[in-house]
N, C-alpha and C. Protein backbone atom coordinates (compact mmCIF):
# COMPACT_ATOMS: atom_id res chain seq x y z
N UNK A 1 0.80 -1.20 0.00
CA UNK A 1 0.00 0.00 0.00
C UNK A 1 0.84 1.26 0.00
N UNK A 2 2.04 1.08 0.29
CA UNK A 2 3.00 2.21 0.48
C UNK A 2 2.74 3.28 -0.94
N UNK A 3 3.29 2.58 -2.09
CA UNK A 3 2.87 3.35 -3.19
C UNK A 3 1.67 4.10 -4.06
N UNK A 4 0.46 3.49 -2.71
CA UNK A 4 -0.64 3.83 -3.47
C UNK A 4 -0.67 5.11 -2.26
N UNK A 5 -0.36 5.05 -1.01
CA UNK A 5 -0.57 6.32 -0.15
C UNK A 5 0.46 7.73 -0.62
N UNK A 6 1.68 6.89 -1.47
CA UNK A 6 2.26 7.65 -1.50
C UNK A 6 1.69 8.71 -3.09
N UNK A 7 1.05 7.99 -4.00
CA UNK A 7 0.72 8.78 -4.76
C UNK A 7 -1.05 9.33 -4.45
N UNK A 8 -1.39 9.37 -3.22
CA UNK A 8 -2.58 9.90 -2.84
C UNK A 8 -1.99 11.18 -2.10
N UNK A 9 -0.70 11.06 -1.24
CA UNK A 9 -0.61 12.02 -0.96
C UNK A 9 0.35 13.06 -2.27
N UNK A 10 0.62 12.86 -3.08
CA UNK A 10 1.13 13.58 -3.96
C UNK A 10 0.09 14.14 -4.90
N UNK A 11 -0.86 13.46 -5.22
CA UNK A 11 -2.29 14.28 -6.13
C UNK A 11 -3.44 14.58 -5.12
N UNK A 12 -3.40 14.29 -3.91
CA UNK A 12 -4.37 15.03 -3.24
C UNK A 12 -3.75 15.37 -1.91
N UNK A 13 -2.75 16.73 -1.81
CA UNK A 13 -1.91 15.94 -0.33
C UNK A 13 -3.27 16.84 0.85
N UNK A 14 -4.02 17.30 0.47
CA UNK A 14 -4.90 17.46 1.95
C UNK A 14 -6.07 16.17 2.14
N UNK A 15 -5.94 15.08 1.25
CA UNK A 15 -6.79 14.04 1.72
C UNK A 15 -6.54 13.01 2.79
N UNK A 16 -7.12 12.18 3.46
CA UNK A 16 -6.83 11.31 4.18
C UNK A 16 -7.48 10.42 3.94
N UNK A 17 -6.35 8.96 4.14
CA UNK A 17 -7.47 7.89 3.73
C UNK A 17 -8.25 7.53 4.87
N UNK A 18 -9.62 6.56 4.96
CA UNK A 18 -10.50 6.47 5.78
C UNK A 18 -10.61 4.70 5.43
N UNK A 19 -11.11 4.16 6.56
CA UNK A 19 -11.42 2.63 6.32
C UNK A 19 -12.61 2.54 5.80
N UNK A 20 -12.51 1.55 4.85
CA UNK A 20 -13.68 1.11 4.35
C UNK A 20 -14.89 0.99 5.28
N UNK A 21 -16.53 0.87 4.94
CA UNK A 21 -17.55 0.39 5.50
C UNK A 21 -17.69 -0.44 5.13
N UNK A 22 -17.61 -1.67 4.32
CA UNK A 22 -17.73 -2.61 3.66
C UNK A 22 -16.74 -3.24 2.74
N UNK A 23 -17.34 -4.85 3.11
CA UNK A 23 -16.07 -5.35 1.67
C UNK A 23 -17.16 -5.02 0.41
N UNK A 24 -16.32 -5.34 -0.56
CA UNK A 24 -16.34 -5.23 -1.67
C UNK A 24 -17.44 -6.19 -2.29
N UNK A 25 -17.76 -7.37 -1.91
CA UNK A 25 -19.00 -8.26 -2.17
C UNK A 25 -20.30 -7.58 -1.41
N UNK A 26 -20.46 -6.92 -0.58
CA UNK A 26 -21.41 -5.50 -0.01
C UNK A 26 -21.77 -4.68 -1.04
N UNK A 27 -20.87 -4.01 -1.27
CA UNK A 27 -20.60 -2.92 -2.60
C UNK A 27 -21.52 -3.55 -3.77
N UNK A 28 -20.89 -5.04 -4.17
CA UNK A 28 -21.33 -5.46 -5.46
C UNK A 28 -23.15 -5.60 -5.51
N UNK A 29 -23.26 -6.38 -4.06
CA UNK A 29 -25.03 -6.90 -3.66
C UNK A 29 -25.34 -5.56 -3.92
N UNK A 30 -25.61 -4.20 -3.49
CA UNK A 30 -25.89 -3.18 -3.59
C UNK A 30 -26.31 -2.79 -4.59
N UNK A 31 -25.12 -3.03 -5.71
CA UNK A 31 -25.72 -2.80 -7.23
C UNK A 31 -26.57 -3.64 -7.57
N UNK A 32 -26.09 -4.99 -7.50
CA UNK A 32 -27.17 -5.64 -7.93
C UNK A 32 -28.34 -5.31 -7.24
N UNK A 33 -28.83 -5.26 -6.36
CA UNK A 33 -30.15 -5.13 -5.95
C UNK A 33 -30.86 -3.91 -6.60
N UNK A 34 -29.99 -2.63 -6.87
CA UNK A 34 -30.61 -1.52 -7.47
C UNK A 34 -30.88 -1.67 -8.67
N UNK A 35 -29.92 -2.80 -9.64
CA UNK A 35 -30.14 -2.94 -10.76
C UNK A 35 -31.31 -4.05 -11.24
N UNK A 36 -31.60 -4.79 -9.65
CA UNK A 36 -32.17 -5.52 -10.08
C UNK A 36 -34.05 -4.90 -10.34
N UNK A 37 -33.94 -4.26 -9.32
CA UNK A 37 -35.65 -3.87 -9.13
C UNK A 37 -35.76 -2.32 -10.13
N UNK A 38 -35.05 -2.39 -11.31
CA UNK A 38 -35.05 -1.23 -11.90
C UNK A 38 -34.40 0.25 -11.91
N UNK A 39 -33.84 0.14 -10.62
CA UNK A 39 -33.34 1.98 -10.25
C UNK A 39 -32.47 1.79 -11.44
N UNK A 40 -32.28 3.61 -12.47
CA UNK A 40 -31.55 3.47 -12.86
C UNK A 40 -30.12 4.18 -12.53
N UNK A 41 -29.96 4.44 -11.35
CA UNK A 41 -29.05 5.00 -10.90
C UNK A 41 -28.31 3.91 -9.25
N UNK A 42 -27.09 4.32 -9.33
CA UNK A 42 -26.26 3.69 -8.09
C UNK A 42 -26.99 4.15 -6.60
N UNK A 43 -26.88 3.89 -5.48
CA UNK A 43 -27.59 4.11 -4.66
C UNK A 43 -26.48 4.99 -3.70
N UNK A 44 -27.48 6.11 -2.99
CA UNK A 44 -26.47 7.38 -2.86
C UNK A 44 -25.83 6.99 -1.42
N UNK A 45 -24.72 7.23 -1.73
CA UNK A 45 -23.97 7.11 -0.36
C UNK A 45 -23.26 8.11 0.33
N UNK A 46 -24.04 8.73 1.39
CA UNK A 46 -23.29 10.15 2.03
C UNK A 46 -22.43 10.53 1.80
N UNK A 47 -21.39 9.80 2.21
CA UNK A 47 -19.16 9.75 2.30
C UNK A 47 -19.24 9.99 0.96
N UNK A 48 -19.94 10.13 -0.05
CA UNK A 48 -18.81 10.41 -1.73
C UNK A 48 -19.87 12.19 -2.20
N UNK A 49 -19.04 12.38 -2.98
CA UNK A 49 -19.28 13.76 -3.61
C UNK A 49 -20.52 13.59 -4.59
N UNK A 50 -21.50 14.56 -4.56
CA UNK A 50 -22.85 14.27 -5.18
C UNK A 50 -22.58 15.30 -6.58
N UNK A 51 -22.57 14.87 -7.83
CA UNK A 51 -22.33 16.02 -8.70
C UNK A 51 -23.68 15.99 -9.58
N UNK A 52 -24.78 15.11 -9.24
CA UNK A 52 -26.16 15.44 -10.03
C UNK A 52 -26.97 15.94 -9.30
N UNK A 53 -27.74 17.02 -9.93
CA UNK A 53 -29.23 17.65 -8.98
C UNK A 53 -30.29 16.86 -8.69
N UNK A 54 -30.79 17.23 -7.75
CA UNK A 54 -32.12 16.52 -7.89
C UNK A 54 -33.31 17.55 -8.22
């Protein structure tokens, strides 16, 4: 991980990394479930940056 902190702090040096909420098979069920019952969008998750209006 050394090289990946080290180029996080070089293109974003005021960020910090944060631990995950979930593995990654979490993440995936998620989509699927939104994709399954039609939404056509990802399901919004506070922690990330919102760049569409509602």
């Amino acid at each position: 991980l050394a090289p990946l902190r080290g180029e996080l702090a070089r293109r974003l040096p005021g960020a910090r990394p944060v631990a995950a909420a979930g593995d990654p098979l979490s993440g995936a069920l998620a989509i699927a479930a939104s994709l399954a019952v039609g939404a056509p969008v990802l399901p919004r998750e506070p922690g990330l940056l919102d760049t569409y209006g509602d």
